[in-house]
PDB file of N, CA and C in Angstrom:
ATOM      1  N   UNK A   1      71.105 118.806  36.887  1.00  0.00           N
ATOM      2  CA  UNK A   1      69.889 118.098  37.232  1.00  0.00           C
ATOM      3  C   UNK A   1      70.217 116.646  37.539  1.00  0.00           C
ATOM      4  N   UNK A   2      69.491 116.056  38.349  1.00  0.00           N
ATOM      5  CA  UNK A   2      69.761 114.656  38.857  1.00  0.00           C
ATOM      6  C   UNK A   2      69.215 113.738  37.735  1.00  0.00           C
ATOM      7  N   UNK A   3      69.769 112.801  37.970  1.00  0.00           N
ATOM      8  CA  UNK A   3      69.226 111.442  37.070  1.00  0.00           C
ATOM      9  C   UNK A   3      67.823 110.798  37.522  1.00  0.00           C
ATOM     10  N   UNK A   4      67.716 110.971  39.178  1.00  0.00           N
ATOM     11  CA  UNK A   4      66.514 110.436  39.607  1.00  0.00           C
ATOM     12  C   UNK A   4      65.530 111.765  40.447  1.00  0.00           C
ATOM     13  N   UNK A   5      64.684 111.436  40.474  1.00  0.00           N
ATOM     14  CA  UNK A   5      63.388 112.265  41.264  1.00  0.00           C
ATOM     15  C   UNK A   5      63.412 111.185  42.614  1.00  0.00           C
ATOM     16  N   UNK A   6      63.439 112.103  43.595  1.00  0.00           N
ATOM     17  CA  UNK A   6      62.566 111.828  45.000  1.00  0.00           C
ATOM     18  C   UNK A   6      61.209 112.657  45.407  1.00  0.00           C
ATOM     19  N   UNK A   7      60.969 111.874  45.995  1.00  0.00           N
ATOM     20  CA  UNK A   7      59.406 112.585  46.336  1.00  0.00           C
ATOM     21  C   UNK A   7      58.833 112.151  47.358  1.00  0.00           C
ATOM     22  N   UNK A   8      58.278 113.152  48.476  1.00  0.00           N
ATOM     23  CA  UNK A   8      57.252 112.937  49.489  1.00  0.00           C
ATOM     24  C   UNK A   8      55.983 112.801  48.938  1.00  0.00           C
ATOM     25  N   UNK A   9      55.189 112.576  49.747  1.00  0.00           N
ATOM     26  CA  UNK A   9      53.676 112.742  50.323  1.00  0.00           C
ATOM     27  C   UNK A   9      53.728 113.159  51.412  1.00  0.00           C
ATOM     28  N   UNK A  10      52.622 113.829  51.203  1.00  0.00           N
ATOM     29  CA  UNK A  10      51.528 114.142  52.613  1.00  0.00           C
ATOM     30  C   UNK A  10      49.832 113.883  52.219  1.00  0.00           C
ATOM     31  N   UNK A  11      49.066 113.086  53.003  1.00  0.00           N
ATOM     32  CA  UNK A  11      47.605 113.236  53.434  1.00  0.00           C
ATOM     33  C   UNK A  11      46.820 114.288  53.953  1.00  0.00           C
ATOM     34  N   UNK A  12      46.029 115.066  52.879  1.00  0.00           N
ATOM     35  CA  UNK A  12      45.122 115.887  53.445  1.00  0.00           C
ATOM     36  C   UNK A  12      44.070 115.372  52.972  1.00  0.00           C
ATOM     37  N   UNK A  13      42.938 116.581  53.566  1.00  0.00           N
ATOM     38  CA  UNK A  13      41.529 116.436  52.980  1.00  0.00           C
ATOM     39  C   UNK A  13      40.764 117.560  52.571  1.00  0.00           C
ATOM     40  N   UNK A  14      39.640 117.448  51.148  1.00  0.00           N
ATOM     41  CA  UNK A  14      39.666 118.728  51.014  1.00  0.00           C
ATOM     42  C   UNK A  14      38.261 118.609  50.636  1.00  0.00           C
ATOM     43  N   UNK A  15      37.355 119.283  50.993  1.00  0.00           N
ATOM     44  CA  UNK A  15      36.240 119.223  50.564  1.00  0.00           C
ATOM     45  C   UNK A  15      35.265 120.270  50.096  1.00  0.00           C
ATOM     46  N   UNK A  16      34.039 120.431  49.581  1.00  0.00           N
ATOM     47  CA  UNK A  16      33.430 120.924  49.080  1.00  0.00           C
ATOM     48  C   UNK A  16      32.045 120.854  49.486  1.00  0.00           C
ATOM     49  N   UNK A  17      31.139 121.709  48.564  1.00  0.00           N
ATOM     50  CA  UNK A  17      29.325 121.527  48.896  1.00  0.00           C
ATOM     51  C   UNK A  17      29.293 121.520  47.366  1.00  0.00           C
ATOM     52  N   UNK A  18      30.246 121.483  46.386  1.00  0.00           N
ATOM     53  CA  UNK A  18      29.707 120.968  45.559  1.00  0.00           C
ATOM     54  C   UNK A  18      29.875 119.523  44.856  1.00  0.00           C
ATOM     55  N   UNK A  19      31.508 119.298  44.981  1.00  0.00           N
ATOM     56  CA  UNK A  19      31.434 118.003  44.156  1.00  0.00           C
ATOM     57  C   UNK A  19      32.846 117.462  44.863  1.00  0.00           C
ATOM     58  N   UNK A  20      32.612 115.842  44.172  1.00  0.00           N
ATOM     59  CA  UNK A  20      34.289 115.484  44.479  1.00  0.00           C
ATOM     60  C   UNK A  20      35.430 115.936  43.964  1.00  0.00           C
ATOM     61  N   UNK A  21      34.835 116.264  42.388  1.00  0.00           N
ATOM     62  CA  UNK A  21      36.160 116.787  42.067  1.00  0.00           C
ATOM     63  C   UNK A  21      36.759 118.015  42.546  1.00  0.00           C
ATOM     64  N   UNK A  22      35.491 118.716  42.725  1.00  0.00           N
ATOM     65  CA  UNK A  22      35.560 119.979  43.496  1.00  0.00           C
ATOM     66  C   UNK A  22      36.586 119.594  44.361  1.00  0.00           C
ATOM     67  N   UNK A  23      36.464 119.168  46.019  1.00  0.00           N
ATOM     68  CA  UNK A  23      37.312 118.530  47.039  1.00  0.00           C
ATOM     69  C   UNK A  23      38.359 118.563  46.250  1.00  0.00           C
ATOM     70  N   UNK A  24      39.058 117.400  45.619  1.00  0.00           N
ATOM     71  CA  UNK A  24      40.347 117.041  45.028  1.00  0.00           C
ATOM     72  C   UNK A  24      40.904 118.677  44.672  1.00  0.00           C
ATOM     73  N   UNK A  25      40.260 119.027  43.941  1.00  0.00           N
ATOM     74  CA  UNK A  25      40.807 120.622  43.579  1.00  0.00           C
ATOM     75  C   UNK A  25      40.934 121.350  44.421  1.00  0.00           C
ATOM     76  N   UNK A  26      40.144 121.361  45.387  1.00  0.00           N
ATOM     77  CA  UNK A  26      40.666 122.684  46.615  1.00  0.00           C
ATOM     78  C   UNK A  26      41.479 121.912  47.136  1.00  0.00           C
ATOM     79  N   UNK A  27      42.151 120.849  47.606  1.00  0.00           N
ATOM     80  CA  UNK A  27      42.748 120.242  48.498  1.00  0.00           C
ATOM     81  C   UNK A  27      44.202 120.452  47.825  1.00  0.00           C
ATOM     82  N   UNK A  28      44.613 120.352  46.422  1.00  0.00           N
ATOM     83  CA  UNK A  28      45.531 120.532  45.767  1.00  0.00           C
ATOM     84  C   UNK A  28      46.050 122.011  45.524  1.00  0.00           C
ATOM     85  N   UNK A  29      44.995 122.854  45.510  1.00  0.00           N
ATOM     86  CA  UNK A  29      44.979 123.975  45.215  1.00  0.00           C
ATOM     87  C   UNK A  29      45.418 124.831  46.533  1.00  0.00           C
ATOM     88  N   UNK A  30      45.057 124.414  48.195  1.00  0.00           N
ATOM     89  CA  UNK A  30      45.506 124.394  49.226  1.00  0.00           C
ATOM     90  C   UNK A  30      47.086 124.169  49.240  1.00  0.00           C
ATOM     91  N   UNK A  31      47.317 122.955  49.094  1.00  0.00           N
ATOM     92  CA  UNK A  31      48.638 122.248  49.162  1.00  0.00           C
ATOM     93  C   UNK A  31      49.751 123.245  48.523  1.00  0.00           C
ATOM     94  N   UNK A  32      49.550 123.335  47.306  1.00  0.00           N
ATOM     95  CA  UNK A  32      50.292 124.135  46.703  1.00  0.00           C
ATOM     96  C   UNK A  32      50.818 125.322  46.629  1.00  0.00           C
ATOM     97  N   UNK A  33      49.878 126.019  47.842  1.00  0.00           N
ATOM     98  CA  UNK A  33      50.431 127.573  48.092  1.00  0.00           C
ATOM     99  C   UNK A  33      51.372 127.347  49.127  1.00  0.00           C
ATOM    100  N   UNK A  34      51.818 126.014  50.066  1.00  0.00           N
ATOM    101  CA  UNK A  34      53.181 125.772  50.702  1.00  0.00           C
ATOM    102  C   UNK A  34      53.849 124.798  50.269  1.00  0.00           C
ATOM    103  N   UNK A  35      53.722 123.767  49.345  1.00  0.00           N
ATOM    104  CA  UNK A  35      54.362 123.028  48.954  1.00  0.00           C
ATOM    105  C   UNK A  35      55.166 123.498  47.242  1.00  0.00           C
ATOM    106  N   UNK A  36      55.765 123.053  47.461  1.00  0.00           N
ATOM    107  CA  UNK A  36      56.762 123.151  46.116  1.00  0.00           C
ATOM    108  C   UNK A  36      56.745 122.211  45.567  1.00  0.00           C
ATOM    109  N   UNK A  37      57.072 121.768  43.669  1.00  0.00           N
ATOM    110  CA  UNK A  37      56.902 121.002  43.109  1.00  0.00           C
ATOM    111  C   UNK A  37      56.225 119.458  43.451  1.00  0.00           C
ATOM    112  N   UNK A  38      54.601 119.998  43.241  1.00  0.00           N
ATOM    113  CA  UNK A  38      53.802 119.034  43.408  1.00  0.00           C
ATOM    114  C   UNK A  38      53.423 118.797  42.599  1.00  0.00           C
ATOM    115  N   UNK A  39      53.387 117.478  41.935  1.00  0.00           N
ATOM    116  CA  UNK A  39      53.656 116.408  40.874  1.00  0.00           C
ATOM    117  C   UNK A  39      52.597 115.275  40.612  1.00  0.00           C
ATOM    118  N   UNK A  40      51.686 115.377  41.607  1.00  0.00           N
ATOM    119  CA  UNK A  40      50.946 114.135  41.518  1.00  0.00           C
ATOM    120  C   UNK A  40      50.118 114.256  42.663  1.00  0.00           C
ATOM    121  N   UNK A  41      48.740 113.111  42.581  1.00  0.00           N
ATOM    122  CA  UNK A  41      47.805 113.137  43.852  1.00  0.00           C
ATOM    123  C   UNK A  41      47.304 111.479  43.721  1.00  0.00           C
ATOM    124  N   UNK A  42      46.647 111.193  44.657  1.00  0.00           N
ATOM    125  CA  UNK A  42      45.905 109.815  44.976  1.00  0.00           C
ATOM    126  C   UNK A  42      44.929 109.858  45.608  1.00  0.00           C
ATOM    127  N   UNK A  43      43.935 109.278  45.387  1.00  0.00           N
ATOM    128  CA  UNK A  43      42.456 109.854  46.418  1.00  0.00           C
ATOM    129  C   UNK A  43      41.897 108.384  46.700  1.00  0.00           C
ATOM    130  N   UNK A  44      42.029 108.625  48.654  1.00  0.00           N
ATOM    131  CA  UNK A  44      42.021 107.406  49.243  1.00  0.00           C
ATOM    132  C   UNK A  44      40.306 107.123  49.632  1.00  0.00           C
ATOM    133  N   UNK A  45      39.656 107.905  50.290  1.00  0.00           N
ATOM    134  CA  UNK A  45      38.626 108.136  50.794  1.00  0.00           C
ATOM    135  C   UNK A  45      37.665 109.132  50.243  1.00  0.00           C
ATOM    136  N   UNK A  46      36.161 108.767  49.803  1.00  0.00           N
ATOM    137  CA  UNK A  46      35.644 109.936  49.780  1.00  0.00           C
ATOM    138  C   UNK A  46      34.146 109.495  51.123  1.00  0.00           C
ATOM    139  N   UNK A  47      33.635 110.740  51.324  1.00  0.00           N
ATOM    140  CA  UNK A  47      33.062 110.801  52.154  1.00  0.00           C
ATOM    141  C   UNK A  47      32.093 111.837  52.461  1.00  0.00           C
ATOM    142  N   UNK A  48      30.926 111.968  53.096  1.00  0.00           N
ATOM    143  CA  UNK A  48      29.956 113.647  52.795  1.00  0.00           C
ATOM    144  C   UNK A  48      29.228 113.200  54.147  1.00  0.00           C
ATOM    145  N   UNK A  49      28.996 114.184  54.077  1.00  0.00           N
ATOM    146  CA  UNK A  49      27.746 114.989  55.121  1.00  0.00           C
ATOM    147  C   UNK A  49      26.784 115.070  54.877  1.00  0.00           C
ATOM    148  N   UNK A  50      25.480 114.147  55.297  1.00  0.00           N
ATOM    149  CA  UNK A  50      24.060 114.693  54.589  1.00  0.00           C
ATOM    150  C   UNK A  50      23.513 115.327  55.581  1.00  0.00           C
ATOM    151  N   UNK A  51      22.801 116.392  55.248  1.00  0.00           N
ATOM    152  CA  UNK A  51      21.815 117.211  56.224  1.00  0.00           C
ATOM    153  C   UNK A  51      20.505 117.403  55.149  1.00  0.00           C
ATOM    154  N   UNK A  52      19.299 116.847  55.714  1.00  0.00           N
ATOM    155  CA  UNK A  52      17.785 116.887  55.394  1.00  0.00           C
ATOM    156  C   UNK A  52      17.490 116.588  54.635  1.00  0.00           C
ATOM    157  N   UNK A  53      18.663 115.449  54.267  1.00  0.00           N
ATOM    158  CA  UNK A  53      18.443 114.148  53.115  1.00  0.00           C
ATOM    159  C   UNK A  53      18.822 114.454  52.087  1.00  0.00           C
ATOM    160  N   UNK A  54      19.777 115.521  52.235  1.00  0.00           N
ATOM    161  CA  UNK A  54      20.987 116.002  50.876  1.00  0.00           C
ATOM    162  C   UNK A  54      21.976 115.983  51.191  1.00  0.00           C
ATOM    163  N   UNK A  55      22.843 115.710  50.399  1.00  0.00           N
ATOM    164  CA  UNK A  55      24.290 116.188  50.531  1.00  0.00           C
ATOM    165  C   UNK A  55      24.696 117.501  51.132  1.00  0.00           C
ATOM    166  N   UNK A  56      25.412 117.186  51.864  1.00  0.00           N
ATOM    167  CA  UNK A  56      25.932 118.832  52.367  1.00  0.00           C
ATOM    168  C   UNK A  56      27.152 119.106  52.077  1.00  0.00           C
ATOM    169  N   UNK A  57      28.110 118.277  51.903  1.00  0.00           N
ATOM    170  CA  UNK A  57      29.588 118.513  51.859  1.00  0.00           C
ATOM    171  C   UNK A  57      29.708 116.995  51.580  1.00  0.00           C
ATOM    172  N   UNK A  58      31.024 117.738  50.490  1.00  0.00           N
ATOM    173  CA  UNK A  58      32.118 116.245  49.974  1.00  0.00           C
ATOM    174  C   UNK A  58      33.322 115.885  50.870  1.00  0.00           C
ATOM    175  N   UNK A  59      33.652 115.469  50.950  1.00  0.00           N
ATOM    176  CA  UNK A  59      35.231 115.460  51.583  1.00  0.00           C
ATOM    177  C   UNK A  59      35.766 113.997  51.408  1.00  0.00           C
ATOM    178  N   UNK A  60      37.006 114.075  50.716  1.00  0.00           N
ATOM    179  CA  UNK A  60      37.958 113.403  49.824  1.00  0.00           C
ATOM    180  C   UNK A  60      39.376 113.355  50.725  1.00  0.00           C
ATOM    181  N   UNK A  61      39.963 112.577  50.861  1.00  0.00           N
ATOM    182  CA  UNK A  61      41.327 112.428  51.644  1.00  0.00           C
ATOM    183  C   UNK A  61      42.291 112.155  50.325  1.00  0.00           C
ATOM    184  N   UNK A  62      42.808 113.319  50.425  1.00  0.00           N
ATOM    185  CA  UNK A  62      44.436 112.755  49.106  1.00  0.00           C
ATOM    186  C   UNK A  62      45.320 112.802  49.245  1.00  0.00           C
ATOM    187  N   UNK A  63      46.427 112.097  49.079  1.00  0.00           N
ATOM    188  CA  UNK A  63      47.703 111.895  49.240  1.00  0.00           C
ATOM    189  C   UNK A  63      48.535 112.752  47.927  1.00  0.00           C
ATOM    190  N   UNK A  64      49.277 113.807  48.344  1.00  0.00           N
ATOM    191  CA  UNK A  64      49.611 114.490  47.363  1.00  0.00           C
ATOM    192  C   UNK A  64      51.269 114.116  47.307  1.00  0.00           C
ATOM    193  N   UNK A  65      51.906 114.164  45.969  1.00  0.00           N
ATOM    194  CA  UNK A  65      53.207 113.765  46.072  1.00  0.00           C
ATOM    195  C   UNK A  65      53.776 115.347  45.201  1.00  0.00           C
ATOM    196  N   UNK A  66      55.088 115.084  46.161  1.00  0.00           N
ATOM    197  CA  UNK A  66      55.795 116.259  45.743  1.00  0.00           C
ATOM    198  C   UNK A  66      57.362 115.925  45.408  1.00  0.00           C
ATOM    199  N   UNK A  67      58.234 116.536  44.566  1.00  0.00           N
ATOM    200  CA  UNK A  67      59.258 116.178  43.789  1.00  0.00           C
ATOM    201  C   UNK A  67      60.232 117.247  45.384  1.00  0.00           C
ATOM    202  N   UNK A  68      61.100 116.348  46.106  1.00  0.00           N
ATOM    203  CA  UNK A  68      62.097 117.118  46.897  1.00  0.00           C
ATOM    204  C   UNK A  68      62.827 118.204  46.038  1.00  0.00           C
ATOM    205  N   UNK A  69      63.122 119.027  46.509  1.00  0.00           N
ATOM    206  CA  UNK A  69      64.166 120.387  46.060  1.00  0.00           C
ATOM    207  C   UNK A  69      65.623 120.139  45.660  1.00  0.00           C
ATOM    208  N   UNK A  70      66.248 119.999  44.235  1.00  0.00           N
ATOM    209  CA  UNK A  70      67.148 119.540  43.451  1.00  0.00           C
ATOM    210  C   UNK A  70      66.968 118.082  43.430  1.00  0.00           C
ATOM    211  N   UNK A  71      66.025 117.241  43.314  1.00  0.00           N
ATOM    212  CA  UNK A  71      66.246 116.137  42.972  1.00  0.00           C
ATOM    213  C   UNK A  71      65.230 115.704  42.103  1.00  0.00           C
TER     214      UNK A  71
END
């Protein structure tokens, strides 16, 4: 095992009709069925959709960080 960790990001967005945290969770929960050792998130933007003076959708932009492969 290495002494240090490297790690990417990538920016997605993930949203919901029910909540923000909701968003954050599908967006991670997305990520993770192609990414490998993902380690961490950051949430830059949130943002929604109102239709007929409700909320319709959340949508959250997160920067997810992932640990590179042997390091």
């Amino acid at each position: 095992m290495s002494d240090h960790h490297t790690y990417k990001k990538i920016e997605i967005v993930g949203s919901s009709r029910n909540s923000v945290d909701e968003a954050i969770r599908n967006a991670i929960a997305e990520a993770s069925k192609t990414l490998e050792n993902v380690e961490w998130f950051e949430v830059g933007e949130i943002r929604g959709h109102v239709q007929d003076g409700q909320v319709a959708h959340f949508q959250v932009t997160v920067k997810i960080g992932f640990r590179l492969k042997n390091s």
